[in-house]
Protein backbone atom coordinates (compact mmCIF):
# COMPACT_ATOMS: atom_id res chain seq x y z
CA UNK A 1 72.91 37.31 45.02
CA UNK A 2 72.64 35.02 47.70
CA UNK A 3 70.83 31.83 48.09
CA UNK A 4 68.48 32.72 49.99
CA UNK A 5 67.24 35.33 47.66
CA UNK A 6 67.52 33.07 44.48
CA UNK A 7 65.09 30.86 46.48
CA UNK A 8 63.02 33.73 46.93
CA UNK A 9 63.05 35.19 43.15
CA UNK A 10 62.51 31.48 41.89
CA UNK A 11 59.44 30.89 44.14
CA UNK A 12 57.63 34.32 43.25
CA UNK A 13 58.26 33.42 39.17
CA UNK A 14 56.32 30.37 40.29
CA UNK A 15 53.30 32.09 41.78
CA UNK A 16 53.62 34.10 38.70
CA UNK A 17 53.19 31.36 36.41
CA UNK A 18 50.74 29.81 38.37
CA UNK A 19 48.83 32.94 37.92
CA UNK A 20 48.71 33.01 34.53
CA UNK A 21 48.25 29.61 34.23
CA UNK A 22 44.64 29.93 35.89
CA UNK A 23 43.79 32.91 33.95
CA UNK A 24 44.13 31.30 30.66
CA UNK A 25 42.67 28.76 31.85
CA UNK A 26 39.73 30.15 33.06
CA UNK A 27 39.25 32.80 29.95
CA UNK A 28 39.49 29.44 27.55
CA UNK A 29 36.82 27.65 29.81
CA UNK A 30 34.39 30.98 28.88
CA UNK A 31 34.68 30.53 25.48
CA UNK A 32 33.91 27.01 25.39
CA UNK A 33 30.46 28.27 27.21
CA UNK A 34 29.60 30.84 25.45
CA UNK A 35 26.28 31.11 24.08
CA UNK A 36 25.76 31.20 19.91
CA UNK A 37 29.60 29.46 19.95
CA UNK A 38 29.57 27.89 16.23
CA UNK A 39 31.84 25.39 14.48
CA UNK A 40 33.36 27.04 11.23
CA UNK A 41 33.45 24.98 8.21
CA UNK A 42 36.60 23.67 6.83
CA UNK A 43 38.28 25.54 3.97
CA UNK A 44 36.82 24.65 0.32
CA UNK A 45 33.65 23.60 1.93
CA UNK A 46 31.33 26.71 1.12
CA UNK A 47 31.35 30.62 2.36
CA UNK A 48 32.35 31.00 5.49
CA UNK A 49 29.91 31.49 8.21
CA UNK A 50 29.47 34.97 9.90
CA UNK A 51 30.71 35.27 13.66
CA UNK A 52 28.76 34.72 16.29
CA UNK A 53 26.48 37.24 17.41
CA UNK A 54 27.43 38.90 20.87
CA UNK A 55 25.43 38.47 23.83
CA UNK A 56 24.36 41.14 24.08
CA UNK A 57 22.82 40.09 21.14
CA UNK A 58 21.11 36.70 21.98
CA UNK A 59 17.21 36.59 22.60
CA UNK A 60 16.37 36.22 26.33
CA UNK A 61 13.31 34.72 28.25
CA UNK A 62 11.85 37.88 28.48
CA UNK A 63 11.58 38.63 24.64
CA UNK A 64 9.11 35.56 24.59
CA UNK A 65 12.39 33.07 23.59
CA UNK A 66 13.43 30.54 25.48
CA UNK A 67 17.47 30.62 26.21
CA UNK A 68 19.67 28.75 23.52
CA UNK A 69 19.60 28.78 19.93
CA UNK A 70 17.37 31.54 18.45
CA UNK A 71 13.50 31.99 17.30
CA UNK A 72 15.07 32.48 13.34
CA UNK A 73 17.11 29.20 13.77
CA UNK A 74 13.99 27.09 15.01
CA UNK A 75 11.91 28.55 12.35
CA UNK A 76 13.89 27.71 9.72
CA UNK A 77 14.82 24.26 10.27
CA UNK A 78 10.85 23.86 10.90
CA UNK A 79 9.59 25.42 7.51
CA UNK A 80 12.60 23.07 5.47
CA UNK A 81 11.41 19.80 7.01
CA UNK A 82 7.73 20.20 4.99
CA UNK A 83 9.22 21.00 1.82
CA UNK A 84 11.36 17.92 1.91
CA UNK A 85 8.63 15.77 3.08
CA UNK A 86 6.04 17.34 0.69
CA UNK A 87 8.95 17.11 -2.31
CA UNK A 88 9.25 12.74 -0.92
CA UNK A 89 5.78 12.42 -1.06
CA UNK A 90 5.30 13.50 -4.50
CA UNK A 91 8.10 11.66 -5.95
CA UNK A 92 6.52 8.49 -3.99
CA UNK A 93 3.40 8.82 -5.61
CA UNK A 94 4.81 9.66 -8.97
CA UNK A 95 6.61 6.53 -8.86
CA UNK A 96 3.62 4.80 -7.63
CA UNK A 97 1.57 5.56 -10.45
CA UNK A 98 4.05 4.77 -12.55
CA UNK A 99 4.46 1.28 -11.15
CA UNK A 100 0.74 0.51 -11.89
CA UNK A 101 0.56 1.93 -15.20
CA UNK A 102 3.80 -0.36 -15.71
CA UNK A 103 1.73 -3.43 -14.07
CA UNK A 104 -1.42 -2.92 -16.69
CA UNK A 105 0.65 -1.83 -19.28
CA UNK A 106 -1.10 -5.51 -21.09
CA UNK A 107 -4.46 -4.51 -20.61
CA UNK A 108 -3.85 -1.39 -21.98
CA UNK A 109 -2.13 -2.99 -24.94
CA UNK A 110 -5.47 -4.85 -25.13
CA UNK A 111 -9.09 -3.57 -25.36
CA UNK A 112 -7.68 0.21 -24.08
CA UNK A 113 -6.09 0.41 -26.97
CA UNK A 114 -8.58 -0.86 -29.47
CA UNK A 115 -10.97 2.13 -27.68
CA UNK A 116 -8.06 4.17 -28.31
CA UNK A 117 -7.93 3.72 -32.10
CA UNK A 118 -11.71 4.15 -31.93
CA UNK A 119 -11.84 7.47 -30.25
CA UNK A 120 -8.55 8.34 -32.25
CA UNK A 121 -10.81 9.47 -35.11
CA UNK A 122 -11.84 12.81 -35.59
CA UNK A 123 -15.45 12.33 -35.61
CA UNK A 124 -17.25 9.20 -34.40
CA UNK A 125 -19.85 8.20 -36.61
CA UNK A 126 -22.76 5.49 -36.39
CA UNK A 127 -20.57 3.17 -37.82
CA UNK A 128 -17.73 3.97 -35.51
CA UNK A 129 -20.85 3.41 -32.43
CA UNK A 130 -20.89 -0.24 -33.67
CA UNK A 131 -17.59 -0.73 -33.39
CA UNK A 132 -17.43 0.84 -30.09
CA UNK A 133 -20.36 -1.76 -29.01
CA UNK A 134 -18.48 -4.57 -30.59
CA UNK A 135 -14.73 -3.96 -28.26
CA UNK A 136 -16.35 -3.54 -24.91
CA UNK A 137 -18.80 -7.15 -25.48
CA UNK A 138 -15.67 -8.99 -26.72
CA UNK A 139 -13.73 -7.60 -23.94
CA UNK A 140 -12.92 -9.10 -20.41
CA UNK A 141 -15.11 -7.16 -18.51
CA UNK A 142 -18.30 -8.93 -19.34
CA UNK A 143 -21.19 -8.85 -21.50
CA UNK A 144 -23.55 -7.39 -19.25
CA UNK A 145 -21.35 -4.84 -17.87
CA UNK A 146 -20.03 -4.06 -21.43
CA UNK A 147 -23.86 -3.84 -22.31
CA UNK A 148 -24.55 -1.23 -19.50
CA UNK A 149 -21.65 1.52 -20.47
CA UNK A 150 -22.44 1.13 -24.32
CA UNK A 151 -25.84 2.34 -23.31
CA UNK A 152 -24.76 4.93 -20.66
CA UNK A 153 -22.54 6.02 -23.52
CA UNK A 154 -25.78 6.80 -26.07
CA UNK A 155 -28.46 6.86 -23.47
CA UNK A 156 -26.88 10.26 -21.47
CA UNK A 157 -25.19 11.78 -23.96
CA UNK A 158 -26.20 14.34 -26.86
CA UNK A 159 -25.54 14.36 -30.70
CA UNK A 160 -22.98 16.64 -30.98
CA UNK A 161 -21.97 14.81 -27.59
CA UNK A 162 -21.79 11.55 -29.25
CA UNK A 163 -19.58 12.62 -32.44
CA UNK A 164 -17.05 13.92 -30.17
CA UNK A 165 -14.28 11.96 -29.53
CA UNK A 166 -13.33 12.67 -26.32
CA UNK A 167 -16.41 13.53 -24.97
CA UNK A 168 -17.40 9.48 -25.52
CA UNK A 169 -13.85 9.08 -23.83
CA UNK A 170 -14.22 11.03 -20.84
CA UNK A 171 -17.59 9.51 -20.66
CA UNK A 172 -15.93 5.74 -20.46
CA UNK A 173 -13.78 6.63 -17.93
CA UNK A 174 -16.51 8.58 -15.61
CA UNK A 175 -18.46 5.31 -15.98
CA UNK A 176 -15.90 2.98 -15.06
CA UNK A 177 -14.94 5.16 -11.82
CA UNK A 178 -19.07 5.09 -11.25
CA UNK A 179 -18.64 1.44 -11.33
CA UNK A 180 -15.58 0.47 -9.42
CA UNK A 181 -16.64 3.07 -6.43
CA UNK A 182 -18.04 0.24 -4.78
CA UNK A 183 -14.53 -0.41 -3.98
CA UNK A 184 -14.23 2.65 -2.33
CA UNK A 185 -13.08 2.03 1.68
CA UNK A 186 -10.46 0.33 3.40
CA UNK A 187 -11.10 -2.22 6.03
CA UNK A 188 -10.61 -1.41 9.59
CA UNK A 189 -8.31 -4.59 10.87
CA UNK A 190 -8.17 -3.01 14.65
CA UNK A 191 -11.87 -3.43 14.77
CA UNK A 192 -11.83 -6.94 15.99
CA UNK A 193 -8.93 -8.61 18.06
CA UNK A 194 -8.07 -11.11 16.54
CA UNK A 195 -9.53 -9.85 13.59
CA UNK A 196 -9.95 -13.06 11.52
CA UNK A 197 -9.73 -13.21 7.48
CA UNK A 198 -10.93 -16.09 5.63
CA UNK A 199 -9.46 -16.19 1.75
CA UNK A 200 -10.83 -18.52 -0.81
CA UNK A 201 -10.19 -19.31 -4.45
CA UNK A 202 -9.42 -22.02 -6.41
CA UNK A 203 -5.69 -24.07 -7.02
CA UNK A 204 -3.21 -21.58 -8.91
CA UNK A 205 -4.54 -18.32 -8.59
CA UNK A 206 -1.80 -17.08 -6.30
CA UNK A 207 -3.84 -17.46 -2.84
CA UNK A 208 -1.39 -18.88 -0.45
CA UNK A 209 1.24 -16.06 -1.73
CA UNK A 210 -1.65 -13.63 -1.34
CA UNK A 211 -1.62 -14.34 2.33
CA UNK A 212 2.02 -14.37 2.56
CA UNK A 213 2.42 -11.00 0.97
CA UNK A 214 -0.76 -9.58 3.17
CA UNK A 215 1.09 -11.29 6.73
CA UNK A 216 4.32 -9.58 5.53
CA UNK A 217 2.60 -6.26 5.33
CA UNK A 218 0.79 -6.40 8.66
CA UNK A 219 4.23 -7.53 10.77
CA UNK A 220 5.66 -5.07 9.09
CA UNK A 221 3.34 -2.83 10.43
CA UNK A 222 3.87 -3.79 13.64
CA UNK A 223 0.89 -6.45 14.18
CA UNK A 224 1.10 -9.74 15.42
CA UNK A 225 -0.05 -11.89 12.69
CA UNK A 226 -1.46 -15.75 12.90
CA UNK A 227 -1.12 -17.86 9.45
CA UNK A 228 -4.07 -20.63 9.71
CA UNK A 229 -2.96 -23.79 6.89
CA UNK A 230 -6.60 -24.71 5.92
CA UNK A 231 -5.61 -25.94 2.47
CA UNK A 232 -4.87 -29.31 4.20
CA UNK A 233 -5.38 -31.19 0.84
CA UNK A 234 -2.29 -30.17 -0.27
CA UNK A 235 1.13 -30.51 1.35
CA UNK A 236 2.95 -28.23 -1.06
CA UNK A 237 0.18 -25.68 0.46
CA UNK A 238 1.11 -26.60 3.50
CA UNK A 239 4.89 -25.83 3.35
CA UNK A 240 4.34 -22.62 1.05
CA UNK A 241 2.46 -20.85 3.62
CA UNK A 242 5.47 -22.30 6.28
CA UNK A 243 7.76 -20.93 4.17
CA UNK A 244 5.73 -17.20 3.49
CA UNK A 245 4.98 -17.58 7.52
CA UNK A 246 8.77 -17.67 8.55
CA UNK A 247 9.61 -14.78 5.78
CA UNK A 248 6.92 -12.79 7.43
CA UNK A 249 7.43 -13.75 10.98
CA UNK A 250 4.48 -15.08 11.58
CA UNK A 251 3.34 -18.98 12.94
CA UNK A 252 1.44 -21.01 10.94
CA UNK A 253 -1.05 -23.38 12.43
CA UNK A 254 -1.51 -26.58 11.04
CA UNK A 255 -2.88 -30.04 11.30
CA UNK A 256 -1.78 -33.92 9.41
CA UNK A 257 -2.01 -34.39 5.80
CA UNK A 258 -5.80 -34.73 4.99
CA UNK A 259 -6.79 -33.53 8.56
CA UNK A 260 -10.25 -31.61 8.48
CA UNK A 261 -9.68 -28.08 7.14
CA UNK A 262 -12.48 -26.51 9.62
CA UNK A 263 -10.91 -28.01 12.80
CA UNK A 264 -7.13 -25.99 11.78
CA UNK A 265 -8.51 -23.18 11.63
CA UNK A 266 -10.58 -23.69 14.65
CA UNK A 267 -7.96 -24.06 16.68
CA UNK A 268 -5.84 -20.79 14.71
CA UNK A 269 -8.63 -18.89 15.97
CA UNK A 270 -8.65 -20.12 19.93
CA UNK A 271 -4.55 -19.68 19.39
CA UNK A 272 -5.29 -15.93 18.34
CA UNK A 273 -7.71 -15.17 21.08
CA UNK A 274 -5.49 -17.16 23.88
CA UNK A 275 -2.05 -15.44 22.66
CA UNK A 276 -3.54 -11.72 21.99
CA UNK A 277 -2.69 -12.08 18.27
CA UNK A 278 -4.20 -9.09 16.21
CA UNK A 279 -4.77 -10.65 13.03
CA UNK A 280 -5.16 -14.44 11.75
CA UNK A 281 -5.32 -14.98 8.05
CA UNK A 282 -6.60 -18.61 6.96
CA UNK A 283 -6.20 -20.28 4.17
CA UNK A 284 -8.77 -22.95 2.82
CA UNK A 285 -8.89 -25.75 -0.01
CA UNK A 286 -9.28 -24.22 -3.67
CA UNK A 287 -10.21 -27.77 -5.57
CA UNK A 288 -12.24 -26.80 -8.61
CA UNK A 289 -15.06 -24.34 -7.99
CA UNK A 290 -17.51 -26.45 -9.94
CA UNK A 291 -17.21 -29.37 -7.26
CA UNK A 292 -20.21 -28.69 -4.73
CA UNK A 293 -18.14 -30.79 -2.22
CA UNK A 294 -16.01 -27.93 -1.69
CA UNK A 295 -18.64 -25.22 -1.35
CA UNK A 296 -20.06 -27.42 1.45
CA UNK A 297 -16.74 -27.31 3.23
CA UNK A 298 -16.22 -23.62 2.84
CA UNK A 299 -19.69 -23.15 4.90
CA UNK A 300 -18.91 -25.16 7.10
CA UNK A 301 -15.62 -23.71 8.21
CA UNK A 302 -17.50 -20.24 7.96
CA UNK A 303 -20.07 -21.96 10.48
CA UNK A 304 -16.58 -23.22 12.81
CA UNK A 305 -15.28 -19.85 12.85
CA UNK A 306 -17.95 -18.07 14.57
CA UNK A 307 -17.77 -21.33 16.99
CA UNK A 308 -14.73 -20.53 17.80
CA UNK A 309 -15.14 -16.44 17.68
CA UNK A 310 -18.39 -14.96 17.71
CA UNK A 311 -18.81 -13.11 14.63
CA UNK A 312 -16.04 -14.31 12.34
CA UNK A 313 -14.55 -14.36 9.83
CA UNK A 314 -14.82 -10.53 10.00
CA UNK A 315 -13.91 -10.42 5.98
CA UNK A 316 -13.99 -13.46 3.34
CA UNK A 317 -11.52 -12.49 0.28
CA UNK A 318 -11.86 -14.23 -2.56
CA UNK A 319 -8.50 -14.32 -4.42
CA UNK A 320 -8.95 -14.48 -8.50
CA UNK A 321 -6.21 -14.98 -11.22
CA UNK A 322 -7.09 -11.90 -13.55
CA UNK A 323 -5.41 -14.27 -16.66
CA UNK A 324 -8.42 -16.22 -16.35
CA UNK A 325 -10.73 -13.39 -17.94
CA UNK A 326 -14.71 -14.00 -17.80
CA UNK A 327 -13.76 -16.94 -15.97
CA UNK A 328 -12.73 -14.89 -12.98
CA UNK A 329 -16.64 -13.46 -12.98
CA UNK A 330 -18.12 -16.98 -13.30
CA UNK A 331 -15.81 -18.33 -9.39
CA UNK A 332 -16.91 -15.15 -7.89
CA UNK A 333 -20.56 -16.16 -8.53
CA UNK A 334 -20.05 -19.89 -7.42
CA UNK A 335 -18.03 -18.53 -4.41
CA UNK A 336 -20.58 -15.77 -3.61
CA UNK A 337 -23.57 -18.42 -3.30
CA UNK A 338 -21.39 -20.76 -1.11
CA UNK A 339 -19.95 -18.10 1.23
CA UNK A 340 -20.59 -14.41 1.99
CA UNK A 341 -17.85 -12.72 0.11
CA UNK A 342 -16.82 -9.36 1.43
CA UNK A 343 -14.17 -8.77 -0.62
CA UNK A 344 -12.20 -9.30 -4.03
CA UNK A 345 -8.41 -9.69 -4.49
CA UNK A 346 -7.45 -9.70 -8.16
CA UNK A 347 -3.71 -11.44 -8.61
CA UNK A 348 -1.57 -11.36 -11.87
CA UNK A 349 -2.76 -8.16 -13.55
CA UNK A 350 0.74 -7.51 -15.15
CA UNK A 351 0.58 -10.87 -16.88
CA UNK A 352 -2.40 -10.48 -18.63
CA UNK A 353 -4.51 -7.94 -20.83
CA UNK A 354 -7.88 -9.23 -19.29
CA UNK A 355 -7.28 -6.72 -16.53
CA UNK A 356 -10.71 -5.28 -17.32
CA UNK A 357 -12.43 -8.17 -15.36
CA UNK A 358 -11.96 -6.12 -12.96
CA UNK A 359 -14.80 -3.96 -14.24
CA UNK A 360 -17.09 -6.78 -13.92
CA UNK A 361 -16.34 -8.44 -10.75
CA UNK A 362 -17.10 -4.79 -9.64
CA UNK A 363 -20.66 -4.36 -11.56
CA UNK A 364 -22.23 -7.46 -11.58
CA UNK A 365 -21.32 -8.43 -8.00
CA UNK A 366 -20.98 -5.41 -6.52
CA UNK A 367 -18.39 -6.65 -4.18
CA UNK A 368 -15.29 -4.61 -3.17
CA UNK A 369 -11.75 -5.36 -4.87
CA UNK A 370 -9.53 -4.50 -2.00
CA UNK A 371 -5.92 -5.94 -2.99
CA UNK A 372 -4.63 -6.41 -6.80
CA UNK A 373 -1.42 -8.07 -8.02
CA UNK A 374 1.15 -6.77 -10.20
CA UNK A 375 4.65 -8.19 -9.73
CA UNK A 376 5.61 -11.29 -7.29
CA UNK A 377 7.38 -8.34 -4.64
CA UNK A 378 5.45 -7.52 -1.60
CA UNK A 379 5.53 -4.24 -2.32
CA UNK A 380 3.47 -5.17 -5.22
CA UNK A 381 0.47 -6.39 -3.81
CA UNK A 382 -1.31 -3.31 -3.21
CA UNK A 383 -4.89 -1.38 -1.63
CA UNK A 384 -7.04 -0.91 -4.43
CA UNK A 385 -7.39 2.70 -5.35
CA UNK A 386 -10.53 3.12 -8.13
CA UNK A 387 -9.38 6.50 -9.49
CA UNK A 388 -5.84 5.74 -9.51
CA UNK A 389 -6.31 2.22 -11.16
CA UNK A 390 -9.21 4.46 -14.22
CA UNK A 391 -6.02 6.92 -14.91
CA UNK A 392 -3.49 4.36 -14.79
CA UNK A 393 -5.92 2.48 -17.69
CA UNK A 394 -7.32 5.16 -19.41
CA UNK A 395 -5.11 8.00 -18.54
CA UNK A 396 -3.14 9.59 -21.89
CA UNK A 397 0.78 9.67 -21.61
CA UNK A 398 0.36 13.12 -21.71
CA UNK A 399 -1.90 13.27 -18.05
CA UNK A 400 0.43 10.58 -16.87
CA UNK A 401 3.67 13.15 -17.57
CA UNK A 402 1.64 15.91 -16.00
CA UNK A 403 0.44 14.41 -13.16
């Protein structure tokens, strides 16, 4: 063979390869596009997946699909996603419940369970009646409310009604919800911008953590939240709510040492309105409630915040230590004359078994309980729910398990 035909053979097993080269080429490129293409697990990891259906196979635009993955695929990743977020619901509120039961697990240690030995019995008798009347007036929740579901108890119920156990029981508990409906409603913060809250109470019952926890909640929420430090009486107030503020991230507005309360939380106000802020929470002296001095103040800075926004405060909370007991009914009276309290929020209800104040605050001032306390995490400062909180006090292990 010459050289001039080796030069010849070598270029046309060139072209050849060249050839082949772009075929390959080409045919692995149409793989890589083709439609339905699917990844197959790794060995050990489950069945293996069937093969990919041929195109032939695949839905078009004229069978109502759109082009891709197919109608089956979409529907089933749509009908899992409710299951799971129906199945993380439930287990949310099952654990919810069980927090609060957890938090009044001392009041229902206390007077709960004395009703519970009570209605216990097989039959209740007329003896059984007076000891009924004798655990809700020496209870927490108040002589005059106490009064009112002893007779609600024999007033709308029959005989046979009143010897059976847990027909009085059910009745106690239907009362209770009757009373603490008032609570019913949550407050609409958008309504107002800045919507301004105003929280009294006196020294110790948790207020200035109150707001903290409440600021926290709202931020998190996405709001931007003012902190007003009316409580100018106190330094250690003062540098609390700093403290709660920069947690939360949100300002605090303050003035000097003994400055006047009304004029801080004037000028929180005027901040909110100037800066767009969508919520400012103030905080205000809590000296003893007995003083009048201080219930003079409170309507004055009531009076200073509609100066400085027509219309507020849009809610007053008073914040009460449940531990306190009766006592708790007597500052929401002395507050109520001094101030127009819109709202209650009842702090430290898994420290105490008095947690049937609550009942009273309710009935005799028929003012909503919006927030109560039980645990020092944010989480556990929580809306007030009235049939939620009557199950998690009267509810029966038993409901509790099937719920």
């Amino acid at each position: 063979m010459t050289g001039l035909e080796i030069v010849y053979l070598l270029a046309a097993l060139a072209g050849v390869g060249l050839v082949v080269g772009l075929l390959r080429r080409a045919a692995f490129k149409q793989v890589e596009q083709a439609p339905g293409r699917v990844e197959l697990e790794a060995p050990g990891k489950g069945e293996a997946e069937a093969p990919p259906k041929a195109d032939s196979d695949a839905p078009s635009a004229a069978d109502g699909d759109a082009p891709g993955a197919g109608a089956d695929d979409r529907d089933d990743s749509d009908d899992d996603a409710p299951d799971d977020d129906s199945d993380a619901a439930a287990s949310s509120r099952e654990d919810d419940s069980k927090r609060l039961r957890e938090g009044l697990a001392k009041t229902r240690g206390g007077f709960v369970a004395r009703l519970g030995k009570i209605f216990g019995k097989k039959k209740i008798d007329a003896d059984l009646l007076d000891e009924l009347e004798e655990v809700l007036l020496t209870a927490d929740i108040g002589p005059k409310t106490a009064d009112k579901m002893f007779q609600a108890i024999k007033g709308e119920l029959s005989k046979n009604e009143l010897a059976d156990p847990d027909a009085v029981w059910d009745k106690l508990r239907r009362r209770s919800s009757e009373i603490l409906a008032v609570s019913e409603g949550q407050v609409d913060f958008s309504a107002h911008k800045p919507f301004v809250l105003l929280t009294v109470g006196v020294n110790g019952v948790g207020k200035t953590t109150t707001i903290g926890k409440l600021a926290a909640m709202h931020v998190a929420a996405g709001k931007k939240v003012l902190l007003a430090a009316g409580d100018t009486f106190r330094a250690a107030a003062v540098e609390q709510l700093e403290v709660w503020g920069e947690r939360a991230g949100a300002p605090v507005v303050k003035g000097k040492s003994g400055a006047d309360p009304s004029s801080v939380i004037f000028n929180a106000i005027e901040r909110g309105v100037k800066e767009g802020y969508d919520l400012v929470i103030c905080d205000t002296a809590g000296r003893l409630h007995t003083k009048v001095d201080l219930m003079e103040e409170l309507k004055k800075v009531h009076r200073v915040c509609d100066k400085a926004l027509a219309g507020a405060p849009h809610e007053t909370w008073l914040v009460v230590d449940a531990t306190t007991g009766q006592n708790a009914i007597s500052q929401a009276q002395m507050f109520g004359e001094a101030t127009n309290v819109t709202g209650i929020v009842l702090t430290k209800l898994d420290g105490t078994a008095k947690g049937g104040v609550i009942l009273g605050i309710a009935d005799e001032l028929a003012v909503p309980v919006r927030f109560i306390g039980i645990g020092e995490q944010v989480e556990d400062l929580r809306p007030f729910d009235a049939d939620q909180f009557v199950e998690a006090l009267f509810g029966t292990e038993q409901e509790a398990s099937a719920a």
